[in-house]
C-alpha atoms as a PDB file:
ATOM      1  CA  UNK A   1     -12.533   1.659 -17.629  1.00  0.00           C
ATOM      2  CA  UNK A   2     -14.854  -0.030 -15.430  1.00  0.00           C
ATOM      3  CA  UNK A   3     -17.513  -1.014 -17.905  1.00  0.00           C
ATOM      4  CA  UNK A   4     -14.799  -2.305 -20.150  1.00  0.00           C
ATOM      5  CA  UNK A   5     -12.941  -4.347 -17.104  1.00  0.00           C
ATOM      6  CA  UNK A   6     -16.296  -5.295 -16.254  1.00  0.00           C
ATOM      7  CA  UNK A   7     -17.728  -6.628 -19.877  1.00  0.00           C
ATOM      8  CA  UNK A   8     -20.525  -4.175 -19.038  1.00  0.00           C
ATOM      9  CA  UNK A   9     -21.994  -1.466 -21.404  1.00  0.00           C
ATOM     10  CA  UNK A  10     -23.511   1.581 -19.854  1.00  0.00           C
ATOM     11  CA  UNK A  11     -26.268   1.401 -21.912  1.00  0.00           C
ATOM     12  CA  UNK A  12     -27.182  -2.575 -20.884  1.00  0.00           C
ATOM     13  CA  UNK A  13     -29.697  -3.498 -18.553  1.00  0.00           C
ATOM     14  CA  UNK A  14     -27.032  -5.015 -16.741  1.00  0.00           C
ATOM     15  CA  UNK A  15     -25.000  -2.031 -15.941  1.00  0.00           C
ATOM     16  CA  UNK A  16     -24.157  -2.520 -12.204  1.00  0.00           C
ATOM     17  CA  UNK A  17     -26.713  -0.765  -9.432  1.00  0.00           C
ATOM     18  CA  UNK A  18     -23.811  -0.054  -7.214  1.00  0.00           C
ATOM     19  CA  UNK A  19     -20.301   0.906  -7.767  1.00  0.00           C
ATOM     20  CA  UNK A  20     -18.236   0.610  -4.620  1.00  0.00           C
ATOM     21  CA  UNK A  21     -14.833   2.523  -4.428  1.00  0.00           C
ATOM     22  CA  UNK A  22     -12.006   2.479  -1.882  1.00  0.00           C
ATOM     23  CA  UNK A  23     -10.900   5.570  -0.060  1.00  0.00           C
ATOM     24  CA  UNK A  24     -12.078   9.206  -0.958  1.00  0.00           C
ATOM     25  CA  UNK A  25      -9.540  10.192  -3.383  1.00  0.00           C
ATOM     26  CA  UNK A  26     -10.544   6.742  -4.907  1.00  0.00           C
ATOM     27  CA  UNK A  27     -13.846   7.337  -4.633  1.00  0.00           C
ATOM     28  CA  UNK A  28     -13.589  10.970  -6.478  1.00  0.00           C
ATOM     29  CA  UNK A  29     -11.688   9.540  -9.519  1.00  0.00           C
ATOM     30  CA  UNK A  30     -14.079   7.193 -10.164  1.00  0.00           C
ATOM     31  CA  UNK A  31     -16.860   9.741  -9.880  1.00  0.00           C
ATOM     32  CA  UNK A  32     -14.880  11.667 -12.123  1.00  0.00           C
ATOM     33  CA  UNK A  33     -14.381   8.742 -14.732  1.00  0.00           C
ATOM     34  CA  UNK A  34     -18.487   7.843 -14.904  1.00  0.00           C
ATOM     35  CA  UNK A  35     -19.383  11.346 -15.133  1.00  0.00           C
ATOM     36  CA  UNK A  36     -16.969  11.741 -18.485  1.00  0.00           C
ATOM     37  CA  UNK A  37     -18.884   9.615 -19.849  1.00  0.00           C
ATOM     38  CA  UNK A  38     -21.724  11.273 -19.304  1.00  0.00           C
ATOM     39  CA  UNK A  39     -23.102   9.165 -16.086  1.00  0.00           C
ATOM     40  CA  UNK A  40     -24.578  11.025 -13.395  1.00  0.00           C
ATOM     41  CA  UNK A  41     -24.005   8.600 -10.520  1.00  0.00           C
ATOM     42  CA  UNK A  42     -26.115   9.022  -7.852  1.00  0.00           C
ATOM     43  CA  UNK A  43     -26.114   9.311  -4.343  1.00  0.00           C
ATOM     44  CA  UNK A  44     -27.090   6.144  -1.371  1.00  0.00           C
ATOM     45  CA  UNK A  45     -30.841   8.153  -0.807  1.00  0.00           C
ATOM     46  CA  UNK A  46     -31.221   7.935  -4.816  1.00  0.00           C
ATOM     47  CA  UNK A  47     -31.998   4.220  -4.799  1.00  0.00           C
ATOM     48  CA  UNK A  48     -35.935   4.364  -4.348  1.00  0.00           C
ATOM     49  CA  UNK A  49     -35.874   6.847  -7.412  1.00  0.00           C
ATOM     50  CA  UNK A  50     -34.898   4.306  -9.576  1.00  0.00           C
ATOM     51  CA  UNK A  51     -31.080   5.731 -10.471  1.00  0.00           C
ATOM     52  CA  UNK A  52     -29.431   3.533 -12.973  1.00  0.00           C
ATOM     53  CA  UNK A  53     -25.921   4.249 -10.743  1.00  0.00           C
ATOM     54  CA  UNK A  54     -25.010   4.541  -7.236  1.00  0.00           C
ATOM     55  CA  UNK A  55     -21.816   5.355  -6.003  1.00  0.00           C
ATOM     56  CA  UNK A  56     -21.178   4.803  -2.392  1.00  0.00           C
ATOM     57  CA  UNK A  57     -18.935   4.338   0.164  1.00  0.00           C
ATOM     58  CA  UNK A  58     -18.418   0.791   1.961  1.00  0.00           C
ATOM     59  CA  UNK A  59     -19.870   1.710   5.346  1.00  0.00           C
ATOM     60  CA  UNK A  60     -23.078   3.497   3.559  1.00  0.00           C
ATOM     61  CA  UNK A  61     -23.957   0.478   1.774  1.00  0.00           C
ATOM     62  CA  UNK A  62     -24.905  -1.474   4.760  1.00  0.00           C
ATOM     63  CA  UNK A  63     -28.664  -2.840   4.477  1.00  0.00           C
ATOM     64  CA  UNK A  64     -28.368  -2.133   0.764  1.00  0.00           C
ATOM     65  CA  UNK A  65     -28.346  -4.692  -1.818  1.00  0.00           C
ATOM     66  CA  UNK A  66     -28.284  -4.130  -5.828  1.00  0.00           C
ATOM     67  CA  UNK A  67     -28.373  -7.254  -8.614  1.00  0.00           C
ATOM     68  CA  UNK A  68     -24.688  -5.992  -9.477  1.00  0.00           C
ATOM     69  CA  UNK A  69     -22.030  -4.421  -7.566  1.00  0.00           C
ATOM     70  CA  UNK A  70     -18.241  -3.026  -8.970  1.00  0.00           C
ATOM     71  CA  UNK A  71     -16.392  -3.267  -5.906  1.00  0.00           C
ATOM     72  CA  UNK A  72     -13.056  -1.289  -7.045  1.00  0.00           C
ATOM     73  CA  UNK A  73      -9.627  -2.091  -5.036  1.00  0.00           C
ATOM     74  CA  UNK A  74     -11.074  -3.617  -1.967  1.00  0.00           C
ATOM     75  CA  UNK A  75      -7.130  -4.047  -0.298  1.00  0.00           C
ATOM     76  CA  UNK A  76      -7.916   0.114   0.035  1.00  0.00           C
ATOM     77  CA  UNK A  77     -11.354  -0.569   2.044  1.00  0.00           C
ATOM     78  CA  UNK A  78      -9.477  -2.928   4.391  1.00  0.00           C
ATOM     79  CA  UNK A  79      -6.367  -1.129   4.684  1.00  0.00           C
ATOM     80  CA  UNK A  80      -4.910  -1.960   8.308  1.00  0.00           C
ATOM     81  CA  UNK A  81      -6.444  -5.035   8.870  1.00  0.00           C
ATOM     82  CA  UNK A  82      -8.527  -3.295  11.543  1.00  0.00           C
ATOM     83  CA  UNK A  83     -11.998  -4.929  12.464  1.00  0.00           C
ATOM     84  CA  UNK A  84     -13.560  -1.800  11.436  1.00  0.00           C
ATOM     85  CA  UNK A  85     -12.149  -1.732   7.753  1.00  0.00           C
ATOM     86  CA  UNK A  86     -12.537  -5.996   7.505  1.00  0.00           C
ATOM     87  CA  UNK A  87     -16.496  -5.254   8.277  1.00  0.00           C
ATOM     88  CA  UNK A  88     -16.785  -2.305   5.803  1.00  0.00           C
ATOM     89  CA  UNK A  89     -15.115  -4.977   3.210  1.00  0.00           C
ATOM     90  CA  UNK A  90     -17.513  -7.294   4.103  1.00  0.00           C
ATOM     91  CA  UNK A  91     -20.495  -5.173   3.446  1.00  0.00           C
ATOM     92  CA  UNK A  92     -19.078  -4.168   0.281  1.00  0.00           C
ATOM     93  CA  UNK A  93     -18.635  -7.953  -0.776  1.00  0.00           C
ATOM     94  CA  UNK A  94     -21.854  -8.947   0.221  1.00  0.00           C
ATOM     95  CA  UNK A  95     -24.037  -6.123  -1.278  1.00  0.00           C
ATOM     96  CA  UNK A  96     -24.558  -7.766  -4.705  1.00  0.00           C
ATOM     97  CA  UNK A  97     -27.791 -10.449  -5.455  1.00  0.00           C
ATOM     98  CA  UNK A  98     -27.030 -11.530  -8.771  1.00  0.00           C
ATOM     99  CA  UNK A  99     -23.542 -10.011  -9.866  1.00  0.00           C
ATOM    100  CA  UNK A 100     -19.850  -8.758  -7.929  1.00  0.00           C
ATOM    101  CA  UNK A 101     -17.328  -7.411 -10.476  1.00  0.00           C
ATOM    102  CA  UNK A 102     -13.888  -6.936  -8.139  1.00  0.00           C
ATOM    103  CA  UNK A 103     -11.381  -4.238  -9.891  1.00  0.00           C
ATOM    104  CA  UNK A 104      -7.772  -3.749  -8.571  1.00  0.00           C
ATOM    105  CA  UNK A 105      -4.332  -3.142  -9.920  1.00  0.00           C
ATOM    106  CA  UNK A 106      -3.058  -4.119  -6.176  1.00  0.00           C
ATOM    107  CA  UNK A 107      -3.305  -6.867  -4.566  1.00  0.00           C
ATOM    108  CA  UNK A 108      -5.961  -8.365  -3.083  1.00  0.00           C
ATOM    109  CA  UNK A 109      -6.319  -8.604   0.751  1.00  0.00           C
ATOM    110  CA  UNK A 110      -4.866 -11.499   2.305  1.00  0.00           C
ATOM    111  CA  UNK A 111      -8.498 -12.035   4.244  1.00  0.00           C
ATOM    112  CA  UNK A 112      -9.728 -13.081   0.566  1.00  0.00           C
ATOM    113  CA  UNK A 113      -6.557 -14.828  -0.853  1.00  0.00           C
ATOM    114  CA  UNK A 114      -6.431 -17.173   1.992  1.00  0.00           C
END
C-alpha cells in the first residue's frame, strides 16, 4: 500500500496532502485503494476546506503545493517523452514543501535517472 511503501500511517499528522497518480486507470485504482480503507480523498477545490487527502491529476496540481506529496509511477505521467507530459512531471515533482514519496514498480524516466 501506499502508506506502508511510504512509512506513513493514515492516522499521522504526516499523512501526505497530495497523492499524485499516473494515468486515469491509475488514478482510479488508487482512489479505489484509499477509499478501502476508509479515506475519502478529496478533490483539487477541497484544499481550502482543510481535507486531510487530495488526489489529483499532474496537470491540476499546478500552483498547488502540500508539505507531502506521493507521486505514484511518474514514467506513466511522462509517457512519450513529449514536452507536454515532461512539464506535467515536473509539476508533480515539484508540488511538495517538506516531503516527495516516489512509488513505481517500473522504471523510472530516463529525464530523472540521468
Amino acid at each position: 500500500t501506499i502508506s506502508r511503501t511510504c512509512g506513513l500511517s493514515v492516522d499521522s499528522p504526516d499523512w501526505p496532502g497530495a497523492v499524485i497518480p499516473g494515468p486515469d486507470d491509475l488514478w482510479q485504482a488508487v482512489r479505489q485503494a484509499l477509499e478501502r480503507r476508509s479515506i475519502a480523498p478529496g478533490a483539487p477545490d477541497d484544499v481550502a476546506a482543510g481535507q486531510q487527502v487530495i488526489l489529483l491529476r499532474a496537470g491540476e496540481a499546478k500552483g498547488m503545493e502540500f508539505d507531502s506529496v506521493v507521486l505514484v509511477e511518474p514514467a506513466a505521467i511522462a509517457q512519450g517523452d513529449s514536452p507536454v507530459a515532461l512539464r506535467h512531471l515536473y509539476i508533480a515533482l515539484t508540488r511538495a514543501v517538506v516531503r516527495l514519496a516516489i512509488v513505481h514498480a517500473t522504471p523510472l524516466p530516463v529525464s530523472l535517472t540521468g
